[in-house]
N, C-alpha and C. Protein backbone atom coordinates (compact mmCIF):
# COMPACT_ATOMS: atom_id res chain seq x y z
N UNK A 1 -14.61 107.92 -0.33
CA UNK A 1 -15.07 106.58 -0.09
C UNK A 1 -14.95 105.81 -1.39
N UNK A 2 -14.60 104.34 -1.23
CA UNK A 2 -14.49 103.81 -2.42
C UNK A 2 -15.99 102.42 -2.07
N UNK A 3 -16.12 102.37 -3.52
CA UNK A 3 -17.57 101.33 -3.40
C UNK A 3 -17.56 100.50 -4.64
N UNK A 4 -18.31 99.40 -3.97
CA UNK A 4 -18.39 98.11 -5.15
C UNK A 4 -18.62 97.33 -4.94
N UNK A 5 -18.68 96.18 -5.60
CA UNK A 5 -19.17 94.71 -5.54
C UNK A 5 -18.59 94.35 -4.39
N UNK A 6 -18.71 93.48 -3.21
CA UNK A 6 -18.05 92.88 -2.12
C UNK A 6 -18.43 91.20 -2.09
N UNK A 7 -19.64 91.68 -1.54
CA UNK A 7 -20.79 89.98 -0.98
C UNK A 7 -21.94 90.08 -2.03
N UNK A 8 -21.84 90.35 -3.23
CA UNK A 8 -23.34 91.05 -3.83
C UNK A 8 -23.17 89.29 -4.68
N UNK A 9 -24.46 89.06 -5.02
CA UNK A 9 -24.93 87.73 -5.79
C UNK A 9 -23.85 86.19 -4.98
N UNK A 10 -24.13 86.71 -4.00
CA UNK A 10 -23.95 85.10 -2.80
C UNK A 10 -22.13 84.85 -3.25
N UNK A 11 -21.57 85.91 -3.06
CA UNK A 11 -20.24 85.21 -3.43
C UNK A 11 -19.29 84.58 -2.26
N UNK A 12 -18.74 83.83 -3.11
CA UNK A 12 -17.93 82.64 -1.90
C UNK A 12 -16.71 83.56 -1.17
N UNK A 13 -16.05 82.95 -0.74
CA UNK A 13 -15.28 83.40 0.64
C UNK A 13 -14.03 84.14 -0.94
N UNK A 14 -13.04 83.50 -1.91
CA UNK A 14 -12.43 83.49 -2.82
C UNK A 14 -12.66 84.95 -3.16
N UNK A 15 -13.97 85.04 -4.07
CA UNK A 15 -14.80 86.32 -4.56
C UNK A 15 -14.54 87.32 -3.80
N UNK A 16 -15.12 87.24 -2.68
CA UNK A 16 -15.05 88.60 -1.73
C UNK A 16 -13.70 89.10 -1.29
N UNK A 17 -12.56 88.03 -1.17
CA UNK A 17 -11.39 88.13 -1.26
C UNK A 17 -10.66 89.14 -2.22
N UNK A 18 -10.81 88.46 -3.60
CA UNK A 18 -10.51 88.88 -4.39
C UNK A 18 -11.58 90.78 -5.08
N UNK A 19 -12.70 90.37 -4.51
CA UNK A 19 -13.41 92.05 -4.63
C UNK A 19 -12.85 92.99 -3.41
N UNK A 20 -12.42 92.07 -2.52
CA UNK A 20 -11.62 93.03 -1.49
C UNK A 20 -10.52 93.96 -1.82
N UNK A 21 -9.72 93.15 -2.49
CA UNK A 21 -8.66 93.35 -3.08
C UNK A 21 -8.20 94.41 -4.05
N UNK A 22 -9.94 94.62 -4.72
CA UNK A 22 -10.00 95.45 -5.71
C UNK A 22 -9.81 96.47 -5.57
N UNK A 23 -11.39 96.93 -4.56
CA UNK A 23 -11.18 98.04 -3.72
C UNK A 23 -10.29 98.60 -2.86
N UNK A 24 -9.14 97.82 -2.42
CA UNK A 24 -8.24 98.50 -1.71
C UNK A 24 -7.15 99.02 -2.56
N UNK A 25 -7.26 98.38 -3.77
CA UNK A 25 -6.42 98.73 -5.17
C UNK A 25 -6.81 100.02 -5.56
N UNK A 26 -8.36 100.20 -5.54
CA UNK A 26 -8.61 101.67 -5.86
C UNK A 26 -8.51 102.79 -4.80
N UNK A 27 -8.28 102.23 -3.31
CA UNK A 27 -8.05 103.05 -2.72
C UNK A 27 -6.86 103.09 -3.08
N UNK A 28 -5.85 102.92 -3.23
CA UNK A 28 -4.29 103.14 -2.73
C UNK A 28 -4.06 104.10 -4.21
N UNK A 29 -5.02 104.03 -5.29
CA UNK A 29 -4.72 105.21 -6.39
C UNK A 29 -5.20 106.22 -5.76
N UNK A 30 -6.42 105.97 -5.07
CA UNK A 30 -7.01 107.56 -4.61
C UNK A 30 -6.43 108.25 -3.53
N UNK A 31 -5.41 107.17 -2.51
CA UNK A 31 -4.47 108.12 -1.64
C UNK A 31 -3.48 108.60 -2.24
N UNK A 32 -3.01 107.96 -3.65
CA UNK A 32 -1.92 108.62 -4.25
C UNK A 32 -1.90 109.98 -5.02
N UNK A 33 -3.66 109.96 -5.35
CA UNK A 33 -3.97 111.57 -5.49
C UNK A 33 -3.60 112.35 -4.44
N UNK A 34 -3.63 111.93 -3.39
CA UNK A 34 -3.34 112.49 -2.22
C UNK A 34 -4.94 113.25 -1.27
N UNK A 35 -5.68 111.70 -1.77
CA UNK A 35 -7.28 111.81 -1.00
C UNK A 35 -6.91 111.00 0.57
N UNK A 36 -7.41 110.89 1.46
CA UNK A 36 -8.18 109.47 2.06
C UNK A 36 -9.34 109.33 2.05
N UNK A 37 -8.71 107.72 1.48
CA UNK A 37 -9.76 107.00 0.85
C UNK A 37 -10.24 105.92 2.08
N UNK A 38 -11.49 105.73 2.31
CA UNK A 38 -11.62 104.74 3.41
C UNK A 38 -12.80 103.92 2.69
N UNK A 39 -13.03 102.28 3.18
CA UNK A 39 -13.92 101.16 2.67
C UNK A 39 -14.96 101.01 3.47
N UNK A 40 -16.09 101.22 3.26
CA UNK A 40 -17.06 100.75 4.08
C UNK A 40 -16.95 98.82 4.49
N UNK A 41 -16.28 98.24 3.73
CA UNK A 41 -16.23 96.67 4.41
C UNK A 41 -14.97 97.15 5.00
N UNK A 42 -14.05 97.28 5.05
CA UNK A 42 -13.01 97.77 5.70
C UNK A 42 -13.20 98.02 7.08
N UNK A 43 -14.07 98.95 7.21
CA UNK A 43 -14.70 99.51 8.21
C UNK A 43 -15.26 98.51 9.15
N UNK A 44 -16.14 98.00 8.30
CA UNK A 44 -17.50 97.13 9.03
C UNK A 44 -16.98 95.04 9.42
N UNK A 45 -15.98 95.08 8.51
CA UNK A 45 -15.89 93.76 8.89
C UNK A 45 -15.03 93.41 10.31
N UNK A 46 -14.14 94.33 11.00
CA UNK A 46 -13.82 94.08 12.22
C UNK A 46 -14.81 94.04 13.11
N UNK A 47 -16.00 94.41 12.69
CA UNK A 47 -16.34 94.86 14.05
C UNK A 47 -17.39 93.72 13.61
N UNK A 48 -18.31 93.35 12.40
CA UNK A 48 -18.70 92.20 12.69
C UNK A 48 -17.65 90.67 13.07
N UNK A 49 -16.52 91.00 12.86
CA UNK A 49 -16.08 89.87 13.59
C UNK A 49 -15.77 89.81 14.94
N UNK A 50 -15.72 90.96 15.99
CA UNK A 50 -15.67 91.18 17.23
C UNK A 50 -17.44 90.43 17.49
N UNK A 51 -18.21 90.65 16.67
CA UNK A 51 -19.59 89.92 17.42
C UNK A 51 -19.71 88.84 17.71
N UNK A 52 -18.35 87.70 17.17
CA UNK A 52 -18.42 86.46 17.19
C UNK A 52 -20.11 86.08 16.93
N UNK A 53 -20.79 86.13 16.01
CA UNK A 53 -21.69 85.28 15.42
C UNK A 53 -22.39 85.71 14.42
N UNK A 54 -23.35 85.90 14.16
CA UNK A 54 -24.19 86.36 12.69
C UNK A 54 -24.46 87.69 13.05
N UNK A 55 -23.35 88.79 12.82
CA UNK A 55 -23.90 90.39 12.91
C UNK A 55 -23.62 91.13 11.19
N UNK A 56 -23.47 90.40 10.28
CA UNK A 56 -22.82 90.49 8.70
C UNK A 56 -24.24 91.39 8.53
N UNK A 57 -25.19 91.17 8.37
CA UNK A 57 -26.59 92.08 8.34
C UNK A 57 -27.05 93.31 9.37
N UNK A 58 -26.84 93.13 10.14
CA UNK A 58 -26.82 94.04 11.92
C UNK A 58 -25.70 94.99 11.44
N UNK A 59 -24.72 94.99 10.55
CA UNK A 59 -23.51 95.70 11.19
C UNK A 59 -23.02 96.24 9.73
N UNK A 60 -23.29 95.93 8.52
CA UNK A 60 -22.31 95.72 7.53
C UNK A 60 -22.96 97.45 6.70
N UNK A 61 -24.11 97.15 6.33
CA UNK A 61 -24.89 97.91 5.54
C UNK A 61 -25.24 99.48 6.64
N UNK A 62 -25.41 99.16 7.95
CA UNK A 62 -26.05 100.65 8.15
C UNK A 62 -24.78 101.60 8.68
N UNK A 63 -23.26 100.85 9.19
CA UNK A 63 -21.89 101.13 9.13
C UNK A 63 -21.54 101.88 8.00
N UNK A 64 -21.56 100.98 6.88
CA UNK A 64 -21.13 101.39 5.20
C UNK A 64 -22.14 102.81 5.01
N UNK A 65 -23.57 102.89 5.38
CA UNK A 65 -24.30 104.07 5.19
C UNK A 65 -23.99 105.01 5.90
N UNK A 66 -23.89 105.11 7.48
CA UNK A 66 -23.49 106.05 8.24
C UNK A 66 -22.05 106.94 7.76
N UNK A 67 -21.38 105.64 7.53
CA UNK A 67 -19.61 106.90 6.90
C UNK A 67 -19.90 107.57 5.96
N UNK A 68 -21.31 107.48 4.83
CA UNK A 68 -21.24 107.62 3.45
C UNK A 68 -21.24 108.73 3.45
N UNK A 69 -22.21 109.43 5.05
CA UNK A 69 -22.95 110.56 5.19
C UNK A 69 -21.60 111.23 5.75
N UNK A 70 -20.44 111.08 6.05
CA UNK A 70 -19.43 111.70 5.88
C UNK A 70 -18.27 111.92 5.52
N UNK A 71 -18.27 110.96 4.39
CA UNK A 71 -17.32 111.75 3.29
C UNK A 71 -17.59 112.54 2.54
N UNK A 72 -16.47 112.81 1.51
CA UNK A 72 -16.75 113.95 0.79
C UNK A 72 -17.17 113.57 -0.69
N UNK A 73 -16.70 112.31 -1.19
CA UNK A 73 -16.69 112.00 -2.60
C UNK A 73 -16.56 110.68 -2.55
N UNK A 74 -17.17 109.80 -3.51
CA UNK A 74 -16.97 108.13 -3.71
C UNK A 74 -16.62 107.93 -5.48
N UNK A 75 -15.89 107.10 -5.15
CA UNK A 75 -15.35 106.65 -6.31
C UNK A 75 -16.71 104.94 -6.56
N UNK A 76 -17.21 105.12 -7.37
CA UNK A 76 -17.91 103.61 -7.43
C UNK A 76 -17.61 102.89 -8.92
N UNK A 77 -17.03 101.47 -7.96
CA UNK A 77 -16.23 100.99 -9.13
C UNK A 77 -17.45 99.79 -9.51
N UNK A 78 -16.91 99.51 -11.13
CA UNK A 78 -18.20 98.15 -11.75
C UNK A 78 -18.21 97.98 -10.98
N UNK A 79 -19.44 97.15 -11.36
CA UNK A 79 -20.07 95.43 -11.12
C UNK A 79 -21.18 95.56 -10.31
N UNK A 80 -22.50 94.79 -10.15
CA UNK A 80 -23.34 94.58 -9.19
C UNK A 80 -23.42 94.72 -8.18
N UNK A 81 -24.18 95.63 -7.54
CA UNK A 81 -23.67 95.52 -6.02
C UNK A 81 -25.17 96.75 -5.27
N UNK A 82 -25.85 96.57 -4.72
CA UNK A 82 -26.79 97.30 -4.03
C UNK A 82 -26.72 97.85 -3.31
N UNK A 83 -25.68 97.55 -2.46
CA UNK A 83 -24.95 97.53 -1.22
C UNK A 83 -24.13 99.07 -1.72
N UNK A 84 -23.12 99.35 -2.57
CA UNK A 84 -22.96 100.28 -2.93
C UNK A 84 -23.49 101.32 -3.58
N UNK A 85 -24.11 100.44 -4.37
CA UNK A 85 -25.56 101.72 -5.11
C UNK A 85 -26.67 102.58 -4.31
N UNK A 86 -26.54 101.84 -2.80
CA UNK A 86 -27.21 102.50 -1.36
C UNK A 86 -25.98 103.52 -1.05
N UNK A 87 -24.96 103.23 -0.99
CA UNK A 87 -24.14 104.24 -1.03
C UNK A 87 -24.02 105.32 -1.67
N UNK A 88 -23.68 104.99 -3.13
CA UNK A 88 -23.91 105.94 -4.05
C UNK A 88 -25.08 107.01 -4.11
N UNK A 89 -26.41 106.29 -3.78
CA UNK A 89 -27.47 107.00 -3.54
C UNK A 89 -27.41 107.76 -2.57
N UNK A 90 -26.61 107.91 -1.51
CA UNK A 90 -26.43 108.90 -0.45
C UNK A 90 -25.55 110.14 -1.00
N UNK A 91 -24.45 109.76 -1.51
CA UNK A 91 -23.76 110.98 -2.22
C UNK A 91 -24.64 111.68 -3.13
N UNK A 92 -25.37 110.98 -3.88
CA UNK A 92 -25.80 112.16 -4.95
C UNK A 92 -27.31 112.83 -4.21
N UNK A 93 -28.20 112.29 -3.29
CA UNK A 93 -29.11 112.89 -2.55
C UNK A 93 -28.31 114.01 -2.05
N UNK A 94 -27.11 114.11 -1.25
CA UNK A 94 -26.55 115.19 -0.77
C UNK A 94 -25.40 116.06 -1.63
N UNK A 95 -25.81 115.69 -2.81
CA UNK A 95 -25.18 116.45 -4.17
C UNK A 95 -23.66 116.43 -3.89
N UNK A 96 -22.80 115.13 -3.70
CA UNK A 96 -21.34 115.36 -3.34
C UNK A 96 -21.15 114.57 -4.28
N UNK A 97 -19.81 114.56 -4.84
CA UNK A 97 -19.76 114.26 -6.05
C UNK A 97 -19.39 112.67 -6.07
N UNK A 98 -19.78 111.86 -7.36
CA UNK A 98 -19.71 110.84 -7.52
C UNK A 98 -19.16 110.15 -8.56
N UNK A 99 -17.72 109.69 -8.10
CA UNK A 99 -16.71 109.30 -9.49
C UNK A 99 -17.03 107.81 -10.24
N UNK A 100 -16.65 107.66 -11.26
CA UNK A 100 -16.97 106.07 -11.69
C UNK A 100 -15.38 105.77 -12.01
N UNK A 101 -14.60 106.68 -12.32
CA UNK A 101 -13.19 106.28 -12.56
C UNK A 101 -12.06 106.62 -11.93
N UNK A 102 -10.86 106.46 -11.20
CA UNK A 102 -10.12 107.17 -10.61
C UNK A 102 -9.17 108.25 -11.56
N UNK A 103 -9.27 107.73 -12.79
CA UNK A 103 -8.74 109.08 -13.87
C UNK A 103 -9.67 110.22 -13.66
N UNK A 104 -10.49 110.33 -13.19
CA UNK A 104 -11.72 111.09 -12.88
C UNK A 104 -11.61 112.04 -11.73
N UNK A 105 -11.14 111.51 -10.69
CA UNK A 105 -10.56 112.24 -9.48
C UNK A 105 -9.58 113.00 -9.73
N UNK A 106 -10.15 114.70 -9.02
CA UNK A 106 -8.68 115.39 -9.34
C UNK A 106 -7.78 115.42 -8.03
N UNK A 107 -6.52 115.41 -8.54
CA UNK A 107 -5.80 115.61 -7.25
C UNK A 107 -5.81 116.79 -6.07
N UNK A 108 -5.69 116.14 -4.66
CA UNK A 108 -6.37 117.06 -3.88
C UNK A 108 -5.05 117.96 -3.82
């Protein structure tokens, strides 16, 4: 799993864009280890947009928690974010390991 800043400190449509972007950047190193790597917004934003209306709270955070509980390893990249640090906090409660760098990840 990869994790990080997304929507954290009210960011505009641009921001989240561009933090989107990030994370899919760090996934595509961690499939090149030859992991899969999957995004909890990745995940969660189709399906809050299938709700057609305000499900961003209903859908985003307990989605992103439920996968956390089954992967194997998260990569958590900078920056602010609670939203991932709830994540992160699930990997290391269930003692699976928790990367901060993708030089860090060994190849599978």
């Amino acid at each position: 799993m990869v994790a990080g800043p997304y929507s954290s400190g009210g960011a505009d449509a641009a921001t989240r864009a561009a933090r989107a972007a990030a994370l899919n950047r760090a996934a595509l190193a961690v499939f090149r280890l030859g992991h899969v790597p999957i995004l909890g917004v990745n995940l969660a934003l189709p399906v809050i947009a299938a709700a057609e209306g305000d499900a961003y709270e209903e859908v985003m955070m307990p989605l992103s928690l439920a996968l956390a509980e089954r992967c194997d390893a998260i990569l958590r990249l900078p920056g602010d974010s609670e939203g991932a640090d709830a994540e992160v906090a699930r990997f290391a409660a269930a003692g699976k390991p928790v990367f901060r760098a993708v030089d860090d990840i060994p190849p599978a």
